[in-house]
Protein backbone atom coordinates (compact mmCIF):
# COMPACT_ATOMS: atom_id res chain seq x y z
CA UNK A 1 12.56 36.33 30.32
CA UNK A 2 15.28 34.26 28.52
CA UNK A 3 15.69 31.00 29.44
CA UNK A 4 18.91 29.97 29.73
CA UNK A 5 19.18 26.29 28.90
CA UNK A 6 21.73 25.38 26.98
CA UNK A 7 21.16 23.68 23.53
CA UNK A 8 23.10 22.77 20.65
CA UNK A 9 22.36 23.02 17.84
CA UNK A 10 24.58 20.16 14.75
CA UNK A 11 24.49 20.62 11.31
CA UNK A 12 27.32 20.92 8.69
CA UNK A 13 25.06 23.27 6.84
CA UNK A 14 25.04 26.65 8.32
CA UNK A 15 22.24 28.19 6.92
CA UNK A 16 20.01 25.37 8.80
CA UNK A 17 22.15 25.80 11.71
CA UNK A 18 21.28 29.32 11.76
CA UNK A 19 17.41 28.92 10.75
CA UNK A 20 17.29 26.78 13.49
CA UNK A 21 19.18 28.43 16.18
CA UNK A 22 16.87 31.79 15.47
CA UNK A 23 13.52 29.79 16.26
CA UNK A 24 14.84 28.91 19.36
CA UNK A 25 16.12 32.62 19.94
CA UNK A 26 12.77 33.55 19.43
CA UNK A 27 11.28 31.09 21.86
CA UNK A 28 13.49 32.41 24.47
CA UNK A 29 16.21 29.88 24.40
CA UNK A 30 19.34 32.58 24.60
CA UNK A 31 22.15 29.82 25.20
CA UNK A 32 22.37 28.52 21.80
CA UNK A 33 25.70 26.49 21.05
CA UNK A 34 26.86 25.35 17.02
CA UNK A 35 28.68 22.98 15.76
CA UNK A 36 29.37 21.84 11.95
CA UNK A 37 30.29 18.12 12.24
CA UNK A 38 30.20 15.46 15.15
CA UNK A 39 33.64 15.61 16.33
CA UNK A 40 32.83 19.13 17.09
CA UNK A 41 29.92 18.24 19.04
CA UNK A 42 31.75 16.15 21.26
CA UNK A 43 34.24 18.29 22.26
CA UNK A 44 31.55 20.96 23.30
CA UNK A 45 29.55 18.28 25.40
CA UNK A 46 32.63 17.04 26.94
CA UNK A 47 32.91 20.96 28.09
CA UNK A 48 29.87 20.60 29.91
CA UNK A 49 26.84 22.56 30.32
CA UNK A 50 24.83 21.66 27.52
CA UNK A 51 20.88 21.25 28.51
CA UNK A 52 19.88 19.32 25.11
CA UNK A 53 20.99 18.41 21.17
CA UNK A 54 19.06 19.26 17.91
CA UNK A 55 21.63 17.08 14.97
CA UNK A 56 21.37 17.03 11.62
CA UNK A 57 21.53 12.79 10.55
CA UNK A 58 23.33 13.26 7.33
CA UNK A 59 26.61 14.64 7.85
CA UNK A 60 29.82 13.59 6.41
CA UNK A 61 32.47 11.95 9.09
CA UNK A 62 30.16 10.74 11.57
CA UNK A 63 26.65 11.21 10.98
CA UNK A 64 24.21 12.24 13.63
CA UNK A 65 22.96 8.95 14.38
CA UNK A 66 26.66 7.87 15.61
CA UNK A 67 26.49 11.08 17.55
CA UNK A 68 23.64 9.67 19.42
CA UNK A 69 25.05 6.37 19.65
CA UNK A 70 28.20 7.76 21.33
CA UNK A 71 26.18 10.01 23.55
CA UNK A 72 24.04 7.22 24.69
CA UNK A 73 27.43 5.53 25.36
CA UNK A 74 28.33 7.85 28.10
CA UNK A 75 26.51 7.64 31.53
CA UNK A 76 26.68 11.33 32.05
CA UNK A 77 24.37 11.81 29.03
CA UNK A 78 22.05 8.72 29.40
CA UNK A 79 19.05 11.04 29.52
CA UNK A 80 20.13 14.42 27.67
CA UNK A 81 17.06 15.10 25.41
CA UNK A 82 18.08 14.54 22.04
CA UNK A 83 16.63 15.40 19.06
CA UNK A 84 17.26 13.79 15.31
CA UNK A 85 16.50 16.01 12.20
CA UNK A 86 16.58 14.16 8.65
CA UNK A 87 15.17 14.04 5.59
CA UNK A 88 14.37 10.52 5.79
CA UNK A 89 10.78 9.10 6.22
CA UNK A 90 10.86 5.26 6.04
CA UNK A 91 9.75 3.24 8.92
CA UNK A 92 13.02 1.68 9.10
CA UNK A 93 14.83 4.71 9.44
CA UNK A 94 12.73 6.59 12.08
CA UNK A 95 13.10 2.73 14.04
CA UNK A 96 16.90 3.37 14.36
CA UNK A 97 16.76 6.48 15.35
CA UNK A 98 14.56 5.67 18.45
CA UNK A 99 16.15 2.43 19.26
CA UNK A 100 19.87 4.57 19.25
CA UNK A 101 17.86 6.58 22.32
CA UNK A 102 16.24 9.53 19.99
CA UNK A 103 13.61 11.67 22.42
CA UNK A 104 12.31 12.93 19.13
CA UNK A 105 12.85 12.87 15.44
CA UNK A 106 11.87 16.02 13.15
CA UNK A 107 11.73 15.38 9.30
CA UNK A 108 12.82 18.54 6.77
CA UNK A 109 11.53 20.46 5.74
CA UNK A 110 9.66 21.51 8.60
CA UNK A 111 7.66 24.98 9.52
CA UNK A 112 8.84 27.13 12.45
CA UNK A 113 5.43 26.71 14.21
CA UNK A 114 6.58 22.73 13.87
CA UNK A 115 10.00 22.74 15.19
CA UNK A 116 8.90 25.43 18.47
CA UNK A 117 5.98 22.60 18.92
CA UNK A 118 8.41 19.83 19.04
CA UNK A 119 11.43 21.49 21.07
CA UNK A 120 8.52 22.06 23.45
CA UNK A 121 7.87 18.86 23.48
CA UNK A 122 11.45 17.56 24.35
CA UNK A 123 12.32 20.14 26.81
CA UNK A 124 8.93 20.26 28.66
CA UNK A 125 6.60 23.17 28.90
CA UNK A 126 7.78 24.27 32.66
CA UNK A 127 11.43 23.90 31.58
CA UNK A 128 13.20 25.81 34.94
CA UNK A 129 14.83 28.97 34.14
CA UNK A 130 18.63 28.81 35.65
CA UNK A 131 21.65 31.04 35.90
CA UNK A 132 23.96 30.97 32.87
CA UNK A 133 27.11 29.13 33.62
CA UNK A 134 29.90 28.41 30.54
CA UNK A 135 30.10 24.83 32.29
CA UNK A 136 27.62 23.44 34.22
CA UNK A 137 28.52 19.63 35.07
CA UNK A 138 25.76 17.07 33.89
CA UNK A 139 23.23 16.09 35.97
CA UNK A 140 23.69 11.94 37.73
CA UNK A 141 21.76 9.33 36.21
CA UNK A 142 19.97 9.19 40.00
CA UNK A 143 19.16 12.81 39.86
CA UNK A 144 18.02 13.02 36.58
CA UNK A 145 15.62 9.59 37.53
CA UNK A 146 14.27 12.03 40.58
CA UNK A 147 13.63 15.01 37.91
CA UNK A 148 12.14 12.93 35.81
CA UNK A 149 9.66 10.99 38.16
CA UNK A 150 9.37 14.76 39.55
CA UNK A 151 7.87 15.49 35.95
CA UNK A 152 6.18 12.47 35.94
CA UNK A 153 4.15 13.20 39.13
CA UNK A 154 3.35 16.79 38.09
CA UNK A 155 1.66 15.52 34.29
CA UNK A 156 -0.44 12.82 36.99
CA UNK A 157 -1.60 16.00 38.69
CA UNK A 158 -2.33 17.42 35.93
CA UNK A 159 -4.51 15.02 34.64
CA UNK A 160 -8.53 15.22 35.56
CA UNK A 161 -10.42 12.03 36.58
CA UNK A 162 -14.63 12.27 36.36
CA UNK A 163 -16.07 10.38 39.32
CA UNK A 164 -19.55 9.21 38.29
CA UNK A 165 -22.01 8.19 41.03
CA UNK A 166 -25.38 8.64 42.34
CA UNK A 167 -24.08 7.81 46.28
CA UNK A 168 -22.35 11.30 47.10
CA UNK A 169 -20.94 8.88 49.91
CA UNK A 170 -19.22 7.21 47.43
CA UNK A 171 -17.40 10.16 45.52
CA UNK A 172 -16.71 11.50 48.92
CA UNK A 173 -14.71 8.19 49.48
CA UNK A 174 -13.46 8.14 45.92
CA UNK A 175 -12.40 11.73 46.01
CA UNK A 176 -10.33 11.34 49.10
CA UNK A 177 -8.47 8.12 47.67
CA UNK A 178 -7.55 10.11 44.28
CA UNK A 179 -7.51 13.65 44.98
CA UNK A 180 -4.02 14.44 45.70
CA UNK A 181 -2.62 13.00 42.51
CA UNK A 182 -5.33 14.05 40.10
CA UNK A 183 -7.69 17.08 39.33
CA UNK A 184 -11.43 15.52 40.41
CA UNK A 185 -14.41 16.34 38.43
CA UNK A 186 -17.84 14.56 39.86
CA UNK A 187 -21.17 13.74 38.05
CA UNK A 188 -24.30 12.01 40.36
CA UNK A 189 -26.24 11.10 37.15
CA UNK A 190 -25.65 9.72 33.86
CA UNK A 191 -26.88 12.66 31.99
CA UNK A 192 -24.26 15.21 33.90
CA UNK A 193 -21.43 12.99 33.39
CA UNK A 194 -22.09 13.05 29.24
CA UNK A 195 -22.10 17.15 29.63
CA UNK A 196 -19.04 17.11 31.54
CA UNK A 197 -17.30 14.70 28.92
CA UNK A 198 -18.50 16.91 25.67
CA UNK A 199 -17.40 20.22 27.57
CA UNK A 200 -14.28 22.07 26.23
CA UNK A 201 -12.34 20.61 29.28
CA UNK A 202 -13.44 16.88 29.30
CA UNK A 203 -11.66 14.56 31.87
CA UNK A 204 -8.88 12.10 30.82
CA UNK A 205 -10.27 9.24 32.67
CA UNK A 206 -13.87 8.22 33.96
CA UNK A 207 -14.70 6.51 36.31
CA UNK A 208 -18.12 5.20 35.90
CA UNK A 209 -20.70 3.23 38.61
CA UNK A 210 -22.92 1.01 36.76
CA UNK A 211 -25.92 0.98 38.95
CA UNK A 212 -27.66 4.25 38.70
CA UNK A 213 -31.03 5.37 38.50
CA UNK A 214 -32.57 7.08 35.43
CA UNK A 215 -29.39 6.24 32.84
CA UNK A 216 -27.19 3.04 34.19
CA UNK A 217 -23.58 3.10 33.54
CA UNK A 218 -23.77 1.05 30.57
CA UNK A 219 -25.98 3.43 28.52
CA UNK A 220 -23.89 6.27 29.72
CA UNK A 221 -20.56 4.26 28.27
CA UNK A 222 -22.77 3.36 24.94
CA UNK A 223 -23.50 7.18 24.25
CA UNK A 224 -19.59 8.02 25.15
CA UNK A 225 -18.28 5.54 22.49
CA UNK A 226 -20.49 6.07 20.11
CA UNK A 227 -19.77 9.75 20.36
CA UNK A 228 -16.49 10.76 18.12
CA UNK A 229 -15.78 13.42 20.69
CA UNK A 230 -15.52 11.09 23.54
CA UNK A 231 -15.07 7.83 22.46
CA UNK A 232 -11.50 8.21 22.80
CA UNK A 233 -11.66 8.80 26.95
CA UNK A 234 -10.80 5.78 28.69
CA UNK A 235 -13.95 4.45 30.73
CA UNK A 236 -12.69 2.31 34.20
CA UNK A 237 -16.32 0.58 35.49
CA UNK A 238 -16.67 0.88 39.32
CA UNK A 239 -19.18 -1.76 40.44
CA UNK A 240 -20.67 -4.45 42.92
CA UNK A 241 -21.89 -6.38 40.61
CA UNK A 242 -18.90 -8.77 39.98
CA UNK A 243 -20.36 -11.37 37.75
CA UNK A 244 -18.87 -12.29 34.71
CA UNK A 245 -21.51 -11.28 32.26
CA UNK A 246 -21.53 -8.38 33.66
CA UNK A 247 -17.57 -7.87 33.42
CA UNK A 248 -17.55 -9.23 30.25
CA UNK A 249 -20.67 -6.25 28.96
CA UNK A 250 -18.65 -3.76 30.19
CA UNK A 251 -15.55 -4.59 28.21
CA UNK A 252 -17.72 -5.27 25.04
CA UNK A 253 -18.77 -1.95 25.33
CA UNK A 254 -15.56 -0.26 25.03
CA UNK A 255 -14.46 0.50 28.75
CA UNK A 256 -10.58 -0.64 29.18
CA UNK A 257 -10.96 -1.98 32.80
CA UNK A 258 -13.83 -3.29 35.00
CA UNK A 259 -13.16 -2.88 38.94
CA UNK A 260 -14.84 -4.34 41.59
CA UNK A 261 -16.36 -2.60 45.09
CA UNK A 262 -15.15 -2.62 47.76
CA UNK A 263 -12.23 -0.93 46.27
CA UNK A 264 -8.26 -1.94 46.88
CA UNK A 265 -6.82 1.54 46.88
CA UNK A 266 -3.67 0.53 45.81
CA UNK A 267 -4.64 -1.63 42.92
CA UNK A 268 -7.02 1.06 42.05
CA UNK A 269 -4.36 3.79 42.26
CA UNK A 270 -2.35 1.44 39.85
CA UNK A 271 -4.26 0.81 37.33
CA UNK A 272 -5.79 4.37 37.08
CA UNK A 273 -1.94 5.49 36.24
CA UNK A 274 -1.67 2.49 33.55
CA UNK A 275 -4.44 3.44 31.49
CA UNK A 276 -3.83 7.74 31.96
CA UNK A 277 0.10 6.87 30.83
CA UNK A 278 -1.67 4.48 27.92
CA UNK A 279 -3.68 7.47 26.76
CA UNK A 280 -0.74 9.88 26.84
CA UNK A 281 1.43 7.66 25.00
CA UNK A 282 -1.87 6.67 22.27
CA UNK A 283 -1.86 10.79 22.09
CA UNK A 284 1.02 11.42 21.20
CA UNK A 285 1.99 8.71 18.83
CA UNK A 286 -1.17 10.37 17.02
CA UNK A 287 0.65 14.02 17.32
CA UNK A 288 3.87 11.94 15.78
CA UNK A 289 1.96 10.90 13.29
CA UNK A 290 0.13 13.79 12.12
CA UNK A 291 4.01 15.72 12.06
CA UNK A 292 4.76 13.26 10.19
CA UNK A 293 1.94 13.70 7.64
CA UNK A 294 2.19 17.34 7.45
CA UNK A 295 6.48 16.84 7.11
CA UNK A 296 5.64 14.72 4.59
CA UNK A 297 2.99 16.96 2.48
CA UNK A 298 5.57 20.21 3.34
CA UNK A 299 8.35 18.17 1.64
CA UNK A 300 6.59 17.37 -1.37
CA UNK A 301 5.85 21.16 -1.76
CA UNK A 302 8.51 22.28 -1.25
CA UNK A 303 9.98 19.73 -4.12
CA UNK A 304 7.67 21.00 -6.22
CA UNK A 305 8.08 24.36 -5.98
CA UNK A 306 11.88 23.83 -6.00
CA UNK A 307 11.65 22.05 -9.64
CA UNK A 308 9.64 24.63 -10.94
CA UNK A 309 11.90 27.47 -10.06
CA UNK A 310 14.81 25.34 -10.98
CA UNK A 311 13.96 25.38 -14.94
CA UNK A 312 14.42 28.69 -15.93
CA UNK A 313 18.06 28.82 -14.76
CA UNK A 314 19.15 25.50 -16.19
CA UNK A 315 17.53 26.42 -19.20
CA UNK A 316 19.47 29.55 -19.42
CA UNK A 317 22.29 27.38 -18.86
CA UNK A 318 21.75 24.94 -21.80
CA UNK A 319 21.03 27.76 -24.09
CA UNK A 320 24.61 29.17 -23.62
CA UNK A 321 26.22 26.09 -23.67
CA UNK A 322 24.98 25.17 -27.11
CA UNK A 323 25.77 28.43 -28.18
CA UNK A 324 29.47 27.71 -27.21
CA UNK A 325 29.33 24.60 -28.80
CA UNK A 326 28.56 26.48 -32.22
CA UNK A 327 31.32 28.89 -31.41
CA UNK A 328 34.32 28.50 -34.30
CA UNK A 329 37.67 28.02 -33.45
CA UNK A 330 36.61 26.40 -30.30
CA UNK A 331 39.71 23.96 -28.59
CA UNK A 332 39.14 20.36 -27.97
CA UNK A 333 38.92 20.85 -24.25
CA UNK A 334 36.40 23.79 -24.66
CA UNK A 335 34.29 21.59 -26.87
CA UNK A 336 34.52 18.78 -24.15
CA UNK A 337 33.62 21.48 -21.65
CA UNK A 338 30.37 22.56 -23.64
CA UNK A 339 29.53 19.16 -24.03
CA UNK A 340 29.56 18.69 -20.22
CA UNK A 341 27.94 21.38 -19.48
CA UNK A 342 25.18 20.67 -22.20
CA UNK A 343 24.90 17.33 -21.07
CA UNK A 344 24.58 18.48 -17.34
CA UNK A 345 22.09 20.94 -17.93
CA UNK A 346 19.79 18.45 -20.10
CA UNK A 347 19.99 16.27 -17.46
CA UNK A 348 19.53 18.81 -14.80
CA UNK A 349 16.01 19.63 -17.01
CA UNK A 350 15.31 16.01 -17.53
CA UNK A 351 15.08 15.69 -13.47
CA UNK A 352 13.16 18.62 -13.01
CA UNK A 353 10.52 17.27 -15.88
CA UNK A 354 10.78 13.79 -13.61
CA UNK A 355 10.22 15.39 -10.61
CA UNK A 356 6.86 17.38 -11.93
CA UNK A 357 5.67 14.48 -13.51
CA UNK A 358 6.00 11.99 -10.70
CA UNK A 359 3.93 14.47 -8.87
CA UNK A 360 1.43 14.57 -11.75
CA UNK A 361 1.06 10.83 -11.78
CA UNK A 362 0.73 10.68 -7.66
CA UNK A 363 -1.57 12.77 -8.45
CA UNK A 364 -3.78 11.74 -10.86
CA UNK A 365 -2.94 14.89 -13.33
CA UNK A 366 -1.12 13.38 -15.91
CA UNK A 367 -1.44 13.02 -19.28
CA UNK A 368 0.07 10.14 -20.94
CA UNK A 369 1.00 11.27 -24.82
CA UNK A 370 1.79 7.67 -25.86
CA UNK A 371 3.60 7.72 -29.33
CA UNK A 372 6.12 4.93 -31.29
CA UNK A 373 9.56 5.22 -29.31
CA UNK A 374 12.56 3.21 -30.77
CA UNK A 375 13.89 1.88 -27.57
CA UNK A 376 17.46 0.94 -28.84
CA UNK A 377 17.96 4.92 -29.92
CA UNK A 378 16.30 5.82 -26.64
CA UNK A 379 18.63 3.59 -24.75
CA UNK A 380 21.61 4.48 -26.46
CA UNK A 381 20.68 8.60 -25.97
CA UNK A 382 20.51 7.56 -22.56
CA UNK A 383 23.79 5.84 -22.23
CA UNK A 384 25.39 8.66 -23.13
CA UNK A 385 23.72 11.48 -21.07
CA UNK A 386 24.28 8.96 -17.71
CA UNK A 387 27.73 8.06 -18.44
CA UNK A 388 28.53 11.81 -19.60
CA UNK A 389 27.80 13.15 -15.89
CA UNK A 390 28.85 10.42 -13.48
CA UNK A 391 32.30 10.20 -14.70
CA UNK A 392 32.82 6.55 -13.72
CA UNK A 393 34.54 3.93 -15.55
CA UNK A 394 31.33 1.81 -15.89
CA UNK A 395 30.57 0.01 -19.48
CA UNK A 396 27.41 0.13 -20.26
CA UNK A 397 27.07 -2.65 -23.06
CA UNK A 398 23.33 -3.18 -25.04
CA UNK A 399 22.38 -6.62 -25.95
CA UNK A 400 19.58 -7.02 -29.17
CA UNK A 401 18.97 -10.66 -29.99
CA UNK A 402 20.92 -11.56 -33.44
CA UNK A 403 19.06 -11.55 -36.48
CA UNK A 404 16.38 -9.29 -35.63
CA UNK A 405 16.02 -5.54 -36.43
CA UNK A 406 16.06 -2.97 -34.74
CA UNK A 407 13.11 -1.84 -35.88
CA UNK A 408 10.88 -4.41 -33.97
CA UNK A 409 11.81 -3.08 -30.89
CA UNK A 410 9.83 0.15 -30.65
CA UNK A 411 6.99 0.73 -28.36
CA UNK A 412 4.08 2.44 -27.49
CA UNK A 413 5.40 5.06 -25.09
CA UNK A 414 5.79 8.55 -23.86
CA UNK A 415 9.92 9.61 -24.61
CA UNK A 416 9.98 11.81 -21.25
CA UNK A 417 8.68 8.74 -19.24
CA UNK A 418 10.94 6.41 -20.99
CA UNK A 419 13.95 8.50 -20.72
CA UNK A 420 13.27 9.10 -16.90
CA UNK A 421 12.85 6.18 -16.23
CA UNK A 422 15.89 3.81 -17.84
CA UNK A 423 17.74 7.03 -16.35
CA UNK A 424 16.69 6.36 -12.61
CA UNK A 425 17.53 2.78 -13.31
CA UNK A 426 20.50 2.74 -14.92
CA UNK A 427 22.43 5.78 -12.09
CA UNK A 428 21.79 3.41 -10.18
CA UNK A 429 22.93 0.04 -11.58
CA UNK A 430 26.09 2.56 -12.08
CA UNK A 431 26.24 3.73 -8.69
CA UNK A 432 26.48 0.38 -7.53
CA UNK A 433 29.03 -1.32 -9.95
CA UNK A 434 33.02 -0.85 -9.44
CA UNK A 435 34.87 0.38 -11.95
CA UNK A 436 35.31 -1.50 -15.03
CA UNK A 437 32.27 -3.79 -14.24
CA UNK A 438 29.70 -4.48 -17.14
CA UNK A 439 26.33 -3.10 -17.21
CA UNK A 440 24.03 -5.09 -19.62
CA UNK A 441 21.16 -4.07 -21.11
CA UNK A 442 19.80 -7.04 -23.09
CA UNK A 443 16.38 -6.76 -24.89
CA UNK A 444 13.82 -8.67 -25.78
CA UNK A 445 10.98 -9.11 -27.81
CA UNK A 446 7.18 -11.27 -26.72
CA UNK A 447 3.73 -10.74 -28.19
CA UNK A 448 2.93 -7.41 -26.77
CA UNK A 449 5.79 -6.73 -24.80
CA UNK A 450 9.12 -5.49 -25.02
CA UNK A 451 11.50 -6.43 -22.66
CA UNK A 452 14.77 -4.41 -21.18
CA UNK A 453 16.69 -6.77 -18.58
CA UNK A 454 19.44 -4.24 -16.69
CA UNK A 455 22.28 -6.46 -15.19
CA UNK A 456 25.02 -5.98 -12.74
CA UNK A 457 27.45 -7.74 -10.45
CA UNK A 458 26.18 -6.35 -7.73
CA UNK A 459 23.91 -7.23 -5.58
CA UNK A 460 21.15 -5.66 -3.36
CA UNK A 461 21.75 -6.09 0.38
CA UNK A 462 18.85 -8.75 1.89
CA UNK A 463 17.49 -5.31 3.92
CA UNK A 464 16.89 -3.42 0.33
CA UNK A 465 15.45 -5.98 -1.95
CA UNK A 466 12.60 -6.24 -0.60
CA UNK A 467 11.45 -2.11 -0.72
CA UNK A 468 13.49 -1.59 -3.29
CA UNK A 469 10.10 0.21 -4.98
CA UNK A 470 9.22 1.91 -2.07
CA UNK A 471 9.11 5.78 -1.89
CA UNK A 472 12.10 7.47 -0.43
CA UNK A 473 13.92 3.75 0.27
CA UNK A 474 17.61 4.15 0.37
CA UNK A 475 20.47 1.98 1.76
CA UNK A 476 24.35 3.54 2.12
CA UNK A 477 23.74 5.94 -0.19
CA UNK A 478 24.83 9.40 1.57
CA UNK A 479 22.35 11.64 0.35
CA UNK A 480 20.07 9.94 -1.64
CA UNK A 481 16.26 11.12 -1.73
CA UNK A 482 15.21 7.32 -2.40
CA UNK A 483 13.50 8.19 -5.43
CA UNK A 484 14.86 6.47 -8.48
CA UNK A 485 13.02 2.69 -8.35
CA UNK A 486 10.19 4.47 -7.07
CA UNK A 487 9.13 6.74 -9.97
CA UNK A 488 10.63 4.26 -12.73
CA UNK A 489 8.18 1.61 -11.96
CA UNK A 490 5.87 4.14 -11.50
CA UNK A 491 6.75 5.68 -14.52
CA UNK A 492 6.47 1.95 -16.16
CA UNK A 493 2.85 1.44 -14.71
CA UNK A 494 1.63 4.72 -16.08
CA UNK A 495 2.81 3.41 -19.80
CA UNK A 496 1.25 0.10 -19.52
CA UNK A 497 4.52 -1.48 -18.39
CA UNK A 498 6.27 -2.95 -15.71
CA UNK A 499 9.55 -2.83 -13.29
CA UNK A 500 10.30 -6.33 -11.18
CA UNK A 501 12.90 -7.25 -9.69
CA UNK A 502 14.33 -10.78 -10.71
CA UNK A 503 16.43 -13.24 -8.94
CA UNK A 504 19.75 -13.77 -10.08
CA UNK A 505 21.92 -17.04 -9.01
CA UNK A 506 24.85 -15.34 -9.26
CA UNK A 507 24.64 -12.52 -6.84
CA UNK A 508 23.78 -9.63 -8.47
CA UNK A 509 21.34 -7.50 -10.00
CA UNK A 510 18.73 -7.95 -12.49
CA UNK A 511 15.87 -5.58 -13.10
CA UNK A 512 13.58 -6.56 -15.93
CA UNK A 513 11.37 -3.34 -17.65
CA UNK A 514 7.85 -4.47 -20.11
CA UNK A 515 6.56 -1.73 -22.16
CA UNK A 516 4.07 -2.96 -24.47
CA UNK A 517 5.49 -3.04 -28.10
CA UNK A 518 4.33 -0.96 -30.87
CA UNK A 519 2.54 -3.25 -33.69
């Protein structure tokens, strides 16, 4: 049977739109809605009817973290599960999203089997089946707060509390206090409560007496902690013996609460909900985080996979342009157009090479053909591939110390690495500058180093300087993977070199490259 909640679906790119929108087909969801930008977005939720969003983040106009921002704004859709999709992986990223009120946050690429888990997830397993209506108004804040303490209540229920004690008097008592907010399971000796907590259904919560013949509760709490498959149950202690010691032996074995006979019912009933509702949250920050680990691992696949297939084509590409280029009779602006597209395609290779080779160096696959590299020809070969394809208005000036040759300035280096990596760095020293703002690249010569300072005006905002190196680290940059500082220094540390970053009194941006010289 469909059901027939109505969920939108934002993304300016249609074929994820659609990829999307057929998963949830599949799951039964019949009451999909689109929309390609924000703006769009709003006008459909201002229509009404719409049961939960899945947005894209990156989207140009206003992205799909504003989106949640506004709809947090409104009262109506305080609560409206919301989930963000993005590329993005960095701690500080994900923290926005679920400080803007995110219910969830899916990274790309992601499986099928991944997104049904999570929409599950937001929407709730028993998600009520109701009549389709093209405008259904939005639940109240108060109603929603009923539905949702409603929900609450029924995962409570749901939840299975083992009652461990060798008085059946006891559990009787027990069983009548708890029993009509959680599923009771009892045990009257040690040894049955272990079978019951290594079963295929174990309970969520014990509740363990510590006087009992045979196996006290103490042994039966050592041999559940020190068991992998049920150290993780919470353990309350239900005991008369209220001295300190043996409070303080309880806790030191691992039990999260120690409670005192005769028992308060209400204080019991209180704290038996903190520690279920710390366990659910504990669980599922560990199902976040294994997402996020198999996101992550998906992602780098599929990058790798996506590089490979990538070089043929742009290969076929540059062969055609240099055979325009030796074309006679060729126009000026046809031979500026094969040099573009040469130029482009090289690059285009040049990335693809990067990208393989970062992955060999994560790793531990590469192998480092270290030859003499003349790093002023390297840099100037460099210049004039990054400045050929950005088609900004950036000079890019080199700096050699007077008086000393060129010559002493080569070192012991691999050319792919070395052209990757001043790339990386100097797009982005580019990407940063205005127009008609100085780049510098001044070398310099020590022992056993040589040294490549990139400068400009610039600077890096407080936020960014300090993960500047980190993997997949971007700030403002629409777009950006978060790549480039990452796998230059890395490509640096693979030669024998280095990439810092240096302060710079005057407010911008100095990056300072060692590769060790060639003698």
């Amino acid at each position: 049977m469909a059901i027939q909640l109505p969920i939108l679906v934002v993304d300016d790119q249609a074929p994820m739109r659609q990829a999307i929108v057929s998963v949830l087909r599949e799951m039964g969801y019949g009451l999909t809605q689109e929309a390609d930008c924000a703006d769009a977005a709003m006008q459909q939720l201002r229509a009404g009817g719409i049961h939960a969003v899945i947005s894209d983040w990156n989207m140009p106009g206003m992205s799909g973290l504003e989106l949640l921002r506004w709809v947090r704004g409104e009262p109506r859709y305080l609560h409206l599960p919301f989930m963000l999709v993005a590329a993005e992986t960095s701690r500080e990223t994900i923290r926005l999203a679920f400080e803007a009120g995110a219910s969830d946050y899916l990274i790309k690429p992601f499986t099928a089997n991944n997104l049904k888990e999570r929409v599950r997830r937001l929407l709730g397993a028993d998600a009520p089946v109701v009549a389709p209506c093209p405008a259904v108004p939005v639940a109240s804040p108060r109603v929603i707060g009923e539905m949702e303490s409603m929900a609450a209540l029924s995962r409570m229920k749901a939840s299975s509390v083992l009652i461990v004690d060798d008085v059946p008097t006891n559990i009787e008592v027990m069983t009548g206090l708890l029993k009509a907010e959680y599923t009771i399971k009892v045990a009257v000796s040690g040894a049955r409560a272990l079978e019951i907590a290594r079963s295929t259904t174990p309970p969520d919560l014990i509740l363990l007496d510590v006087m009992m013949p045979d196996m006290d509760g103490f042994e039966v709490c050592r041999q559940l902690k020190a068991d992998p498959t049920t150290r993780d149950i919470p353990v309350i202690f239900l005991s008369a013996r209220d001295a300190g010691d043996d409070v303080a032996a309880g806790l030191e074995l691992g039990a999260v609460d120690y409670v005192t006979k005769p028992v308060n019912p209400v204080v019991l009933r209180a704290r038996l909900r903190t520690h279920l509702k710390l366990r659910n949250a504990f669980a599922d920050l560990e199902r976040r985080n294994r997402a996020l680990v198999e996101s992550a691992a998906l992602r780098d696949d599929v990058e790798r996979i996506t590089a490979y297939d990538l070089k043929s084509p742009l290969a076929a590409i540059l062969q055609h342009g240099e055979m325009l280029l030796g074309a006679p009779d060729l126009q000026s602006w046809q031979q500026q157009s094969a040099q573009a597209i040469v130029r482009a395609a090289r690059l285009g290779l040049d990335r693809v090479s990067q990208s393989m080779d970062l992955f060999k160096l994560e790793t531990g696959r590469f192998k480092l053909d270290v030859r003499a590299v003349s790093l002023p020809d390297l840099l100037n070969d460099v210049v004039g591939d990054v400045l050929a394809v950005s088609g900004r208005q950036v000079p890019i000036r080199l700096e050699l110390p007077k008086g000393v040759d060129a010559a002493d300035f080569r070192v012991g280096a691999e050319r792919g690495l070395c052209l990757a990596l001043f790339g990386n760095l100097l797009r982005n020293a580019i990407e940063a500058s205005a127009d008609g703002e100085d780049v510098k690249l001044v070398l310099s010569r020590q022992a056993t180093q040589v040294l490549v300072e990139i400068r400009n005006a610039q600077g890096l905002p407080d936020a960014m300087r300090s993960q500047l190196f980190e993997k997949y680290a971007s700030h403002g940059k629409p777009g950006a993977l978060g790549l480039g500082a990452y796998a230059a220094r890395l490509f640096a540390l693979a030669m024998g070199g280095g990439v810092e970053l240096l302060a710079d009194p005057a407010g911008g941006t100095r990056l300072l490259v060692s590769l060790p010289a060639q003698s």
